[in-house]
PDB file of N, CA and C in Angstrom:
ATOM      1  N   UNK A   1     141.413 102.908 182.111  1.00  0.00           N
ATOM      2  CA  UNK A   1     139.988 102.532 182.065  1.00  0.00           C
ATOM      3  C   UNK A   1     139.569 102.245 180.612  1.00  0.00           C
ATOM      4  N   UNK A   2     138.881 101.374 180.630  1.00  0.00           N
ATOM      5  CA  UNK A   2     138.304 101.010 179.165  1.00  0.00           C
ATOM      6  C   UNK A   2     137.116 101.929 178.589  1.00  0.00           C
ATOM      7  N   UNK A   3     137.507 102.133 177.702  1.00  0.00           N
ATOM      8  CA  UNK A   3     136.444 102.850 176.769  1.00  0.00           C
ATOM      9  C   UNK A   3     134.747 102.055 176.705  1.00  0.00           C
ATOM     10  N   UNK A   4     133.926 102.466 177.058  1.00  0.00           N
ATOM     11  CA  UNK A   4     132.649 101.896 177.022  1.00  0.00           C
ATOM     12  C   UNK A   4     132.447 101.142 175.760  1.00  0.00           C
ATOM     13  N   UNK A   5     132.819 101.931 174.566  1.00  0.00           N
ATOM     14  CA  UNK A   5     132.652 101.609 173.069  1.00  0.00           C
ATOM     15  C   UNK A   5     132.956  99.949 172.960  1.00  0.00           C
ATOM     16  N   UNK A   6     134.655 100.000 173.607  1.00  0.00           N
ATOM     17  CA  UNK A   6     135.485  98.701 173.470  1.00  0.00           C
ATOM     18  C   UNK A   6     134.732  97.969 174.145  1.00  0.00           C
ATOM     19  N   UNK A   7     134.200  97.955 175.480  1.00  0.00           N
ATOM     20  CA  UNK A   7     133.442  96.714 176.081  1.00  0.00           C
ATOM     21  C   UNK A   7     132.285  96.628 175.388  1.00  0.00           C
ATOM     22  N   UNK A   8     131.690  97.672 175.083  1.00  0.00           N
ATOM     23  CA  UNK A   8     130.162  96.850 174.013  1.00  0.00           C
ATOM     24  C   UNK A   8     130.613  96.060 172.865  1.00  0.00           C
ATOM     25  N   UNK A   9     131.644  96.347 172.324  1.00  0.00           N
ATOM     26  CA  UNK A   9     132.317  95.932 171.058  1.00  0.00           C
ATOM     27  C   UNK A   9     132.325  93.904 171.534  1.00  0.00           C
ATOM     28  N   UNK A  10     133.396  94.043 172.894  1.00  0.00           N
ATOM     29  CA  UNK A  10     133.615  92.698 173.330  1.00  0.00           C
ATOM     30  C   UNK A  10     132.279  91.958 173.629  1.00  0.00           C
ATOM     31  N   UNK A  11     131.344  92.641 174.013  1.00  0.00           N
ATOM     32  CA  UNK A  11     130.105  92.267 174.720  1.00  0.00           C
ATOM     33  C   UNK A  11     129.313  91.536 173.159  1.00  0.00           C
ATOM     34  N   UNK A  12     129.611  92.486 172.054  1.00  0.00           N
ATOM     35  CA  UNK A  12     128.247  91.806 170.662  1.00  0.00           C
ATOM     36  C   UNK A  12     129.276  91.026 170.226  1.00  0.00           C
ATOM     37  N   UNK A  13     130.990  90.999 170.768  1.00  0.00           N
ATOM     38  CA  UNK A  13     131.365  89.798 169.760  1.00  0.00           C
ATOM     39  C   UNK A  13     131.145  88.397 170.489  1.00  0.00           C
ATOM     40  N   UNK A  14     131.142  88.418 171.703  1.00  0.00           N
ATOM     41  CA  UNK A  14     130.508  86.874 173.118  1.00  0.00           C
ATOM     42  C   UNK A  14     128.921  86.744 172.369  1.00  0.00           C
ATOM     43  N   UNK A  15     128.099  87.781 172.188  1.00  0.00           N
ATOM     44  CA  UNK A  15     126.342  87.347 172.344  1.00  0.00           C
ATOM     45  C   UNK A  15     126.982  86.653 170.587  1.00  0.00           C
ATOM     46  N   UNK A  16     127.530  87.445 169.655  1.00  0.00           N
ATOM     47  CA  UNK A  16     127.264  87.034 168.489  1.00  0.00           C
ATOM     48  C   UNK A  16     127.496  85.291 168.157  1.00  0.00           C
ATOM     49  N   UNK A  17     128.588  85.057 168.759  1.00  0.00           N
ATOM     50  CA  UNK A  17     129.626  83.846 169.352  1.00  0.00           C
ATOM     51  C   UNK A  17     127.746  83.110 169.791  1.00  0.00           C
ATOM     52  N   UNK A  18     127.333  83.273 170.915  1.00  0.00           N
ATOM     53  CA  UNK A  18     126.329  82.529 171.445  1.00  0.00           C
ATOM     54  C   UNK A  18     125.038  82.207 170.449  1.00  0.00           C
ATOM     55  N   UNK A  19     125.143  83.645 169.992  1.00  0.00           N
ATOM     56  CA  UNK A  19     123.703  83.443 168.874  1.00  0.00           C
ATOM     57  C   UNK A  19     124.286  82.123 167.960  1.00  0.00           C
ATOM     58  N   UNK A  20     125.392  82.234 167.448  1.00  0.00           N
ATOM     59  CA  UNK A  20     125.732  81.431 166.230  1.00  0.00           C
ATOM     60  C   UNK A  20     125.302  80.184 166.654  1.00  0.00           C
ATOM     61  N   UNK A  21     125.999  79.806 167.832  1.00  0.00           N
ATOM     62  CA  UNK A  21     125.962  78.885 168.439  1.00  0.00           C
ATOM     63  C   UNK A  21     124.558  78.352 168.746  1.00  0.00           C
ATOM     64  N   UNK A  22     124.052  79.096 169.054  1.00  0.00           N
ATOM     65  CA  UNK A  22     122.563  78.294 169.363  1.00  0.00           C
ATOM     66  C   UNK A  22     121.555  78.321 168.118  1.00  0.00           C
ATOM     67  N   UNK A  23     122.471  79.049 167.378  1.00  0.00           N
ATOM     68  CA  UNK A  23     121.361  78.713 166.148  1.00  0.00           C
ATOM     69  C   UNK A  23     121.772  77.568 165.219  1.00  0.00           C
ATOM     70  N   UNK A  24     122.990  77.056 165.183  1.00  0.00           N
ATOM     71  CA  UNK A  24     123.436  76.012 164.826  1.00  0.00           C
ATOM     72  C   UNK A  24     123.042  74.657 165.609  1.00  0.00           C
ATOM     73  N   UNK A  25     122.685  74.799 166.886  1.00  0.00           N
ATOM     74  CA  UNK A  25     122.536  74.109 167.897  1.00  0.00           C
ATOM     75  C   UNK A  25     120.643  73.423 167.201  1.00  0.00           C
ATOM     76  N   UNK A  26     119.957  74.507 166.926  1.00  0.00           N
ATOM     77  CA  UNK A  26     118.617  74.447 166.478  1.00  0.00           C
ATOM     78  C   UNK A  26     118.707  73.878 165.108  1.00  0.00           C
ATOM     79  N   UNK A  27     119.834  74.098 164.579  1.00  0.00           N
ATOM     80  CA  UNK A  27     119.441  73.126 162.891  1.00  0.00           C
ATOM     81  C   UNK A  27     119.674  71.962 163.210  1.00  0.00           C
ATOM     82  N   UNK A  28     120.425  71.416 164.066  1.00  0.00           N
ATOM     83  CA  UNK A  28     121.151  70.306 163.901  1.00  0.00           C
ATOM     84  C   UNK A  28     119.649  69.076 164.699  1.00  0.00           C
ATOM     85  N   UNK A  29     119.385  69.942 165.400  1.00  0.00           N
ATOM     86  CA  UNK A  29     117.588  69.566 166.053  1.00  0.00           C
ATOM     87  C   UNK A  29     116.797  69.591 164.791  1.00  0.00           C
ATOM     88  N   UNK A  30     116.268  70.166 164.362  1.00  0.00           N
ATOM     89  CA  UNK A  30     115.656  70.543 163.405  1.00  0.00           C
ATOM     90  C   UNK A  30     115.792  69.136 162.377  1.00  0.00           C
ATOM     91  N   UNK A  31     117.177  69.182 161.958  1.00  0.00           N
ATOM     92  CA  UNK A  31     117.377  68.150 161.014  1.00  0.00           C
ATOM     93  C   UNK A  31     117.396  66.881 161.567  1.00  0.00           C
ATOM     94  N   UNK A  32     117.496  66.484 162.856  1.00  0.00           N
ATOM     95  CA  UNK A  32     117.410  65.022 163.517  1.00  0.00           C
ATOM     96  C   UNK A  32     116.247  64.864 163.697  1.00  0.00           C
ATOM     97  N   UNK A  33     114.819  66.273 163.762  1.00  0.00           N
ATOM     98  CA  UNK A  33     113.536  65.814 163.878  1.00  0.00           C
ATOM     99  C   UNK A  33     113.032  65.280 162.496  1.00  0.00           C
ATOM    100  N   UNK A  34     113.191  66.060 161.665  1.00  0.00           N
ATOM    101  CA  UNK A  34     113.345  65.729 160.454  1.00  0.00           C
ATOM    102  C   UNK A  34     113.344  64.477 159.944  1.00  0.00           C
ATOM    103  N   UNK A  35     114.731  63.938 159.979  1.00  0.00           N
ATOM    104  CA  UNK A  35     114.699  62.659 159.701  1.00  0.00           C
ATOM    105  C   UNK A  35     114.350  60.866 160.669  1.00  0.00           C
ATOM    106  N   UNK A  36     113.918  61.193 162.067  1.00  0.00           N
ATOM    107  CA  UNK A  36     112.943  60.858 162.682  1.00  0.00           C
ATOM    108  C   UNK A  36     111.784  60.855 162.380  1.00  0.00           C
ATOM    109  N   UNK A  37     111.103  61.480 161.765  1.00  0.00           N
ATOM    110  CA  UNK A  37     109.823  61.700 161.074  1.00  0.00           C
ATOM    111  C   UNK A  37     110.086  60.798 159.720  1.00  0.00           C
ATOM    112  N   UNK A  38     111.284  60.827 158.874  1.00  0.00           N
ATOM    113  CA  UNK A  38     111.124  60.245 157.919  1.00  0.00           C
ATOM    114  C   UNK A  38     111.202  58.608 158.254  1.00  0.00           C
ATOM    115  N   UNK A  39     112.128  58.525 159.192  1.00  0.00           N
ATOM    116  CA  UNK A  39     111.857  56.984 159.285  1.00  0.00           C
ATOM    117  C   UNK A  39     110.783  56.245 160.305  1.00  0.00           C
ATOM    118  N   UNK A  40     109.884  57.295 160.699  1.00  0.00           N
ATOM    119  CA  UNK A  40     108.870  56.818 161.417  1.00  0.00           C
ATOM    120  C   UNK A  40     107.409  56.717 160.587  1.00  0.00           C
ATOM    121  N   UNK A  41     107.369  56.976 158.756  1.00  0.00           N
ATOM    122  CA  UNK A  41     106.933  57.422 158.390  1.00  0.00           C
ATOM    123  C   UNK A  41     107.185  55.990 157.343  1.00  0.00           C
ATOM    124  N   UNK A  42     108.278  55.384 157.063  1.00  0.00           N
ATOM    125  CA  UNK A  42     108.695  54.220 156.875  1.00  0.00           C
ATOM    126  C   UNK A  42     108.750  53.286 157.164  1.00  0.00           C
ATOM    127  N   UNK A  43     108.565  53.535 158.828  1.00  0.00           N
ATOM    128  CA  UNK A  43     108.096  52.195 159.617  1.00  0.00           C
ATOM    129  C   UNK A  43     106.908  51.695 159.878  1.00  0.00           C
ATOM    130  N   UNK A  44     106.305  52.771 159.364  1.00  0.00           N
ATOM    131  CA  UNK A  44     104.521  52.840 159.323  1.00  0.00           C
ATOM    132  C   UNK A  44     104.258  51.818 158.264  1.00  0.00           C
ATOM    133  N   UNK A  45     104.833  52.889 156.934  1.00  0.00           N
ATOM    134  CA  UNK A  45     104.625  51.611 155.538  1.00  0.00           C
ATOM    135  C   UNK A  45     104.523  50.529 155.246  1.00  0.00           C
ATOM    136  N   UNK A  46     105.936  50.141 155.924  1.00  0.00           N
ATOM    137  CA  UNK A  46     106.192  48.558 156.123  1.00  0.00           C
ATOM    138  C   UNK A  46     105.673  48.162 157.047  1.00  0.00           C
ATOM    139  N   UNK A  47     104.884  48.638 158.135  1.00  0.00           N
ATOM    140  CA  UNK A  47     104.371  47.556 159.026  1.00  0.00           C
ATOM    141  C   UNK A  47     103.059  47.330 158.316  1.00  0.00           C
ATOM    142  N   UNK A  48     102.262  48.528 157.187  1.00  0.00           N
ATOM    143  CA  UNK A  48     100.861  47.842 156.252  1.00  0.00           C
ATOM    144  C   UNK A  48     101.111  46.802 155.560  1.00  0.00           C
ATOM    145  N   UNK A  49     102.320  46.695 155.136  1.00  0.00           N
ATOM    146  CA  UNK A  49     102.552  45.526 154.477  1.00  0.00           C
ATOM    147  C   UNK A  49     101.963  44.285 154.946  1.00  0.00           C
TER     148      UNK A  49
END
């Protein structure tokens, strides 16, 4: 039988695995809103022209 310890152990190294993951998942958003904004912000400019 497995030690409780060892399965929590396995259990925060999967969530840690997921956290990373979705927090990498959120920059990569983050930075495509980002630069959507910058070129919508450019397309503005040039259309006063």
């Amino acid at each position: 039988l497995c030690h409780p310890r060892y399965l929590f152990r396995r259990k925060m190294k999967k969530f840690k695995r997921r956290l990373s993951l979705t927090l990498r998942g959120s920059q990569t958003i983050d930075e495509s809103l980002s630069e959507l904004a910058e070129q919508m912000t450019i397309e503005e400019n040039s259309s006063k022209d």
